[in-house]
C-alpha atoms as a PDB file:
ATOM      1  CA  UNK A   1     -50.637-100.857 179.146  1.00  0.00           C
ATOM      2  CA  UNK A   2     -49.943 -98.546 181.989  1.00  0.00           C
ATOM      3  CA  UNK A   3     -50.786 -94.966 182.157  1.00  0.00           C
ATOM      4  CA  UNK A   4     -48.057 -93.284 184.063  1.00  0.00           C
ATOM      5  CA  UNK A   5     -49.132 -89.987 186.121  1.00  0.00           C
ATOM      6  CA  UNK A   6     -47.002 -87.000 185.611  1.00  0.00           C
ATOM      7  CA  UNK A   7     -45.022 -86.809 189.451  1.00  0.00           C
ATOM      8  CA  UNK A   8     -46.427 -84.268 192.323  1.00  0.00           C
ATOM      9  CA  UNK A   9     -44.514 -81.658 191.452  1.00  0.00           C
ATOM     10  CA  UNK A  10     -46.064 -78.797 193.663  1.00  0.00           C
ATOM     11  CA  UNK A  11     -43.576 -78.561 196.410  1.00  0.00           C
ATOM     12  CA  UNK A  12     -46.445 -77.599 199.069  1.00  0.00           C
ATOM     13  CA  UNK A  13     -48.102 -80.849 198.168  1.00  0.00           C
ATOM     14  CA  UNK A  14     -44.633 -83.152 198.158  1.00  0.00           C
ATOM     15  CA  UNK A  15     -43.926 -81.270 201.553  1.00  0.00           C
ATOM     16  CA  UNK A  16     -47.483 -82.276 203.114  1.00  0.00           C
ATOM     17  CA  UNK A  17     -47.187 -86.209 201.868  1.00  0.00           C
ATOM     18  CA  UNK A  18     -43.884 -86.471 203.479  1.00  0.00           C
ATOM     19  CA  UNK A  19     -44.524 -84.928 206.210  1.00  0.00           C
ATOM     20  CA  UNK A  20     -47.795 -86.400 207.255  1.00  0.00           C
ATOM     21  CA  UNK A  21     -46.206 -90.224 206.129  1.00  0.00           C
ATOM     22  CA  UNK A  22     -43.528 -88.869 208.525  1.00  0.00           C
ATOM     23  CA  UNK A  23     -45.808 -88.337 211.267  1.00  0.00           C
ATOM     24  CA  UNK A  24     -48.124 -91.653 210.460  1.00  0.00           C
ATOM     25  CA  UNK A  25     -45.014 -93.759 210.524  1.00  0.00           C
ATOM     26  CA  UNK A  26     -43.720 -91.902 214.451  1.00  0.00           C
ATOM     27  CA  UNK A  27     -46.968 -93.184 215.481  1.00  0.00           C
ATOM     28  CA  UNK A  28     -48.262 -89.686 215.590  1.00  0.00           C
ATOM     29  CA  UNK A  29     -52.018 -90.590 213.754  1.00  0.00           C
ATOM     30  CA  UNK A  30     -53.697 -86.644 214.643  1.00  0.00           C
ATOM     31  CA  UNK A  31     -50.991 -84.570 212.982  1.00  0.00           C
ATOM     32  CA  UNK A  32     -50.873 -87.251 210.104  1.00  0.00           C
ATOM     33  CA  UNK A  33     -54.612 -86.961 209.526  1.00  0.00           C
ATOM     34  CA  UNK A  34     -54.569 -83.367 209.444  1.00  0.00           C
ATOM     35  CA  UNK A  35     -51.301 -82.855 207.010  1.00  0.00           C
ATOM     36  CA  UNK A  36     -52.378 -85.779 204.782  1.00  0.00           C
ATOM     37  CA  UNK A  37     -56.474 -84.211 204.630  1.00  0.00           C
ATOM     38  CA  UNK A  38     -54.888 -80.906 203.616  1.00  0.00           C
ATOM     39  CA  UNK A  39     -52.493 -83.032 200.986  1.00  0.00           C
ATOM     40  CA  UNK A  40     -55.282 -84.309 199.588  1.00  0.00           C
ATOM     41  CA  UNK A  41     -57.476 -81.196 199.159  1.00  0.00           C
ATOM     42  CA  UNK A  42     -54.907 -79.433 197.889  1.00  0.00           C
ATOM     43  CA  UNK A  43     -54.335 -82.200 194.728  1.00  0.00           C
ATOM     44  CA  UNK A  44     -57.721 -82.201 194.462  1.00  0.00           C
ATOM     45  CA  UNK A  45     -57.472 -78.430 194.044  1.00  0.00           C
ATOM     46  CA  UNK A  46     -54.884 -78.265 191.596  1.00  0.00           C
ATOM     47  CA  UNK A  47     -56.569 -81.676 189.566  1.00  0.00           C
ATOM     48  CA  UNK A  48     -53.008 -83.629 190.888  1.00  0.00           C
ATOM     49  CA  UNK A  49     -54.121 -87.168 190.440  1.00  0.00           C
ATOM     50  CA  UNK A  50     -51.061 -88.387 191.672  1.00  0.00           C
ATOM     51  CA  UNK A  51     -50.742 -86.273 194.505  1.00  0.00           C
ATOM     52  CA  UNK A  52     -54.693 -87.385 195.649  1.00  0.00           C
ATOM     53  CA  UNK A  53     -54.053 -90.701 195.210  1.00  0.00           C
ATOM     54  CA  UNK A  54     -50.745 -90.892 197.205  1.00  0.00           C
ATOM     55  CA  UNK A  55     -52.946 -88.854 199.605  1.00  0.00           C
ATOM     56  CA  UNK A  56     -56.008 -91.398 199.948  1.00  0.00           C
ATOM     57  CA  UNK A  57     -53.524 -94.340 200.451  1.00  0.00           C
ATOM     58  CA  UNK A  58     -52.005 -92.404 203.343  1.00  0.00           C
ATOM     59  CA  UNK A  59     -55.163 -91.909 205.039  1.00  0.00           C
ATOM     60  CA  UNK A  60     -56.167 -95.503 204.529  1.00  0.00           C
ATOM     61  CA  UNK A  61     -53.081 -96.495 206.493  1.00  0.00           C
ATOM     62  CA  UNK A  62     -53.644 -93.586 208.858  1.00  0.00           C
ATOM     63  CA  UNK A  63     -57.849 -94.700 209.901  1.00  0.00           C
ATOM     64  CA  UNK A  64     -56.337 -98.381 209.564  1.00  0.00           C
ATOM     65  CA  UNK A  65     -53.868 -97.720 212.476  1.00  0.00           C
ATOM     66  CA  UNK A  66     -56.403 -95.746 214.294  1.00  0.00           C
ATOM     67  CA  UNK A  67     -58.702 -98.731 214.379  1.00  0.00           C
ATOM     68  CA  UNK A  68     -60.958 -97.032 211.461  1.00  0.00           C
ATOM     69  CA  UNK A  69     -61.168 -99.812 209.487  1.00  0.00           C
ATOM     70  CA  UNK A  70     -64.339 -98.392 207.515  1.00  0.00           C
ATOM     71  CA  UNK A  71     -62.836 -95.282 206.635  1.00  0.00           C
ATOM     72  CA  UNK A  72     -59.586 -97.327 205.857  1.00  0.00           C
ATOM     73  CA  UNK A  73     -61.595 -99.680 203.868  1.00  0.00           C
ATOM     74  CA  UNK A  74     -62.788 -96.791 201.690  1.00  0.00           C
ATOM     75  CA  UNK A  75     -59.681 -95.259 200.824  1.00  0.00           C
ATOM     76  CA  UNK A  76     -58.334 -98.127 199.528  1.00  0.00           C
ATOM     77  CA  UNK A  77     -61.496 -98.846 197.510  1.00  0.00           C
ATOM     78  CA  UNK A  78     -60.878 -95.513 196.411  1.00  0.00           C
ATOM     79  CA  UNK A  79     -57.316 -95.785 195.410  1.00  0.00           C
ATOM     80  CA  UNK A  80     -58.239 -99.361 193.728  1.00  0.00           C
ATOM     81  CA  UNK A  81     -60.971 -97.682 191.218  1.00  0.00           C
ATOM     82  CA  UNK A  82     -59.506 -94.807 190.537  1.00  0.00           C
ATOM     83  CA  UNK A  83     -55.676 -97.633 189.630  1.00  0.00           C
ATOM     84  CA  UNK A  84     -58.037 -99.141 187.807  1.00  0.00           C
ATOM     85  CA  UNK A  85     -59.798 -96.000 185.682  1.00  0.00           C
ATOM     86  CA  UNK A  86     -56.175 -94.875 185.172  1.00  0.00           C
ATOM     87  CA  UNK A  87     -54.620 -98.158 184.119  1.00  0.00           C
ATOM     88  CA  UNK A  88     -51.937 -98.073 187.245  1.00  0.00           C
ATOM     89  CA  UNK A  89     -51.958-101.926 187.837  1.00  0.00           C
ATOM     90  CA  UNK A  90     -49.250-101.367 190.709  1.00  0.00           C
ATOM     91  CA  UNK A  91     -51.686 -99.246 192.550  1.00  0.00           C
ATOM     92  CA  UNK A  92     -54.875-101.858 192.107  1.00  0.00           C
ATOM     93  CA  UNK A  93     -51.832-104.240 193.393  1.00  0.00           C
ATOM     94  CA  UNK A  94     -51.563-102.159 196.287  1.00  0.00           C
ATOM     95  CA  UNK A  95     -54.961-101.509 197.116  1.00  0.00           C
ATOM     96  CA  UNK A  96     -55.931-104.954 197.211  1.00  0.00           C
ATOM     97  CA  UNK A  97     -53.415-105.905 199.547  1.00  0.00           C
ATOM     98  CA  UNK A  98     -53.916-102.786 201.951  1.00  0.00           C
ATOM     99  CA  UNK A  99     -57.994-104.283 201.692  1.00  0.00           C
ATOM    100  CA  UNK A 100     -56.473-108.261 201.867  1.00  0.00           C
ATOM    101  CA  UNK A 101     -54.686-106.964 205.372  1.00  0.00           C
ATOM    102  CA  UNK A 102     -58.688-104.751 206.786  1.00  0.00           C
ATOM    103  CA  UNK A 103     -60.753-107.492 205.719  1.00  0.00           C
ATOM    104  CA  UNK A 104     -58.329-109.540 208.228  1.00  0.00           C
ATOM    105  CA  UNK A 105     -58.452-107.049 210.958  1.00  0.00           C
ATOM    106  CA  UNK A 106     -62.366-107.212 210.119  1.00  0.00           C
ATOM    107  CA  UNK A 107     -62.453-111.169 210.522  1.00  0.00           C
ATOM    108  CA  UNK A 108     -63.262-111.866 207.215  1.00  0.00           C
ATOM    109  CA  UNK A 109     -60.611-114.373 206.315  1.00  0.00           C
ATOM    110  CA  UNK A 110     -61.740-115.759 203.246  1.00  0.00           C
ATOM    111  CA  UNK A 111     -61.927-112.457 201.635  1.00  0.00           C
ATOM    112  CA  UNK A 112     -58.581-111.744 203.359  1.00  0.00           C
ATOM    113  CA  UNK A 113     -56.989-114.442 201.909  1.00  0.00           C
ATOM    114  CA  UNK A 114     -58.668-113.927 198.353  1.00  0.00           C
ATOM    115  CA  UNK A 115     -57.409-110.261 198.108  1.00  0.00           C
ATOM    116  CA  UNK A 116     -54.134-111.002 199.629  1.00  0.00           C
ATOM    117  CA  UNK A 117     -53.187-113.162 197.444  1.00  0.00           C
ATOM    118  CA  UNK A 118     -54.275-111.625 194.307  1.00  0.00           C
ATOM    119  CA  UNK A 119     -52.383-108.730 195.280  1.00  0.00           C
ATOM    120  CA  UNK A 120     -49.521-111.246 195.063  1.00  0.00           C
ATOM    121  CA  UNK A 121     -50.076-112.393 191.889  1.00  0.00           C
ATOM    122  CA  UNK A 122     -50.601-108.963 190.474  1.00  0.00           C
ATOM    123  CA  UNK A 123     -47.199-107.638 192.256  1.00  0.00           C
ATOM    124  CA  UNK A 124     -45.527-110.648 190.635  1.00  0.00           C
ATOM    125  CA  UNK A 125     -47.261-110.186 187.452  1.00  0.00           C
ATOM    126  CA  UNK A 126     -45.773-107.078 187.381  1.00  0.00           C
ATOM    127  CA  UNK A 127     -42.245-108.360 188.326  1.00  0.00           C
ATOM    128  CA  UNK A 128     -42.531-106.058 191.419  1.00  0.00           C
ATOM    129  CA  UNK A 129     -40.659-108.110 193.726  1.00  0.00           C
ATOM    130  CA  UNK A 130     -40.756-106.000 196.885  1.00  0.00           C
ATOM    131  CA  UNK A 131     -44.203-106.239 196.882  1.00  0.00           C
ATOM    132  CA  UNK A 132     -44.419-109.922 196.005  1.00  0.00           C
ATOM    133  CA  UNK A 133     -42.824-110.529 199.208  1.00  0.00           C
ATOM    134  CA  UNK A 134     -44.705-108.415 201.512  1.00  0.00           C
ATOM    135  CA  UNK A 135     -48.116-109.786 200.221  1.00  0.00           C
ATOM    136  CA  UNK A 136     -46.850-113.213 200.463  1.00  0.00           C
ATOM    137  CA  UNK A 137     -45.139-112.531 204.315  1.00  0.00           C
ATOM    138  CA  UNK A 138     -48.506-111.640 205.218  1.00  0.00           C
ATOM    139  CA  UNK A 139     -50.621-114.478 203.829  1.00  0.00           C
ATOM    140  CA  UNK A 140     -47.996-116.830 205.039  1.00  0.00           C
ATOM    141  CA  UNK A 141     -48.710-114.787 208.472  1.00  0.00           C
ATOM    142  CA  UNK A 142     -52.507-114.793 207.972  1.00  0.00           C
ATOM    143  CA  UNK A 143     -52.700-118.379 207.328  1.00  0.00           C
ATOM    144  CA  UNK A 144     -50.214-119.177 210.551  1.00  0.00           C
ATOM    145  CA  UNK A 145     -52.506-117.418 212.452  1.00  0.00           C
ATOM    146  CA  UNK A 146     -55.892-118.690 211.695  1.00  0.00           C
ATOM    147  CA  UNK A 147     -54.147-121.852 211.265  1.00  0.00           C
ATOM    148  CA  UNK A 148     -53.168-121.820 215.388  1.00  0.00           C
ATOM    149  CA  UNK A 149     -56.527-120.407 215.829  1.00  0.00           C
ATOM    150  CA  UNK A 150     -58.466-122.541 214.073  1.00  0.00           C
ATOM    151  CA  UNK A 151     -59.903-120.132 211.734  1.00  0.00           C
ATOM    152  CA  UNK A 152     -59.353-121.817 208.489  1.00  0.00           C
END
């Protein structure tokens, strides 16, 4: 069964998600780091689990485009346990495809490949089709790839 977190309902916290996704997705990674870090310390302040965990993902995807792939790598081990301690199988879903997609970046394509499509099978599992399809557009891209490389 799935625990379902109560919504971020502090409108300085909703503000500072969407504006630092705003600012990851323009490309802009410094004024993303710095609205999403203040997000999160803020949830973390007021004990808004959902608010800290929609503000780890976002600074997994933030280090992850700035070439951070430790600190990305963490985050999304982050978000994964703390899915898993609070029974939100779409966000252990999620975090193993965000760490399917680093452990590529890292070279690691049998662990790619593993977590990628796991995440998959848990986003179908959970009849969430949207994800399904990404998870499954990127393994079918990950194995083209190291397929034409020679990597698998």
């Amino acid at each position: 069964m799935s625990t379902l977190l109560p919504p971020v309902d502090d409108p300085l916290l909703v503000r500072a998600l969407e504006t630092g996704e705003a600012a990851w997705r323009r490309g802009n990674l410094v004024a993303a780091w710095r609205l999403i870090e203040q997000a999160l310390r803020r949830a973390e302040a007021c004990d808004n689990l959902a608010g800290a965990l929609s503000a780890c993902q976002l600074l997994g995807h933030i280090a992850f485009a700035a070439g951070e792939l430790d600190a990305a790598q963490g985050y999304h081990r982050t978000v994964f346990v703390q899915s898993q301690a609070l029974g939100l199988p779409l966000g252990e879903a999620s975090a193993l495809h965000n760490l399917g997609l680093i452990a590529a970046s890292q070279g690691a394509q049998v662990e790619a490949r593993q977590l990628i499509a796991e995440a998959a099978a848990r986003y179908e599992a959970l009849g969430h089709a949207a994800g399904a399809t990404a998870a499954r557009t990127n393994l079918a891209l990950f194995d083209d790839h190291w397929i034409s490389t020679g990597g698998i």
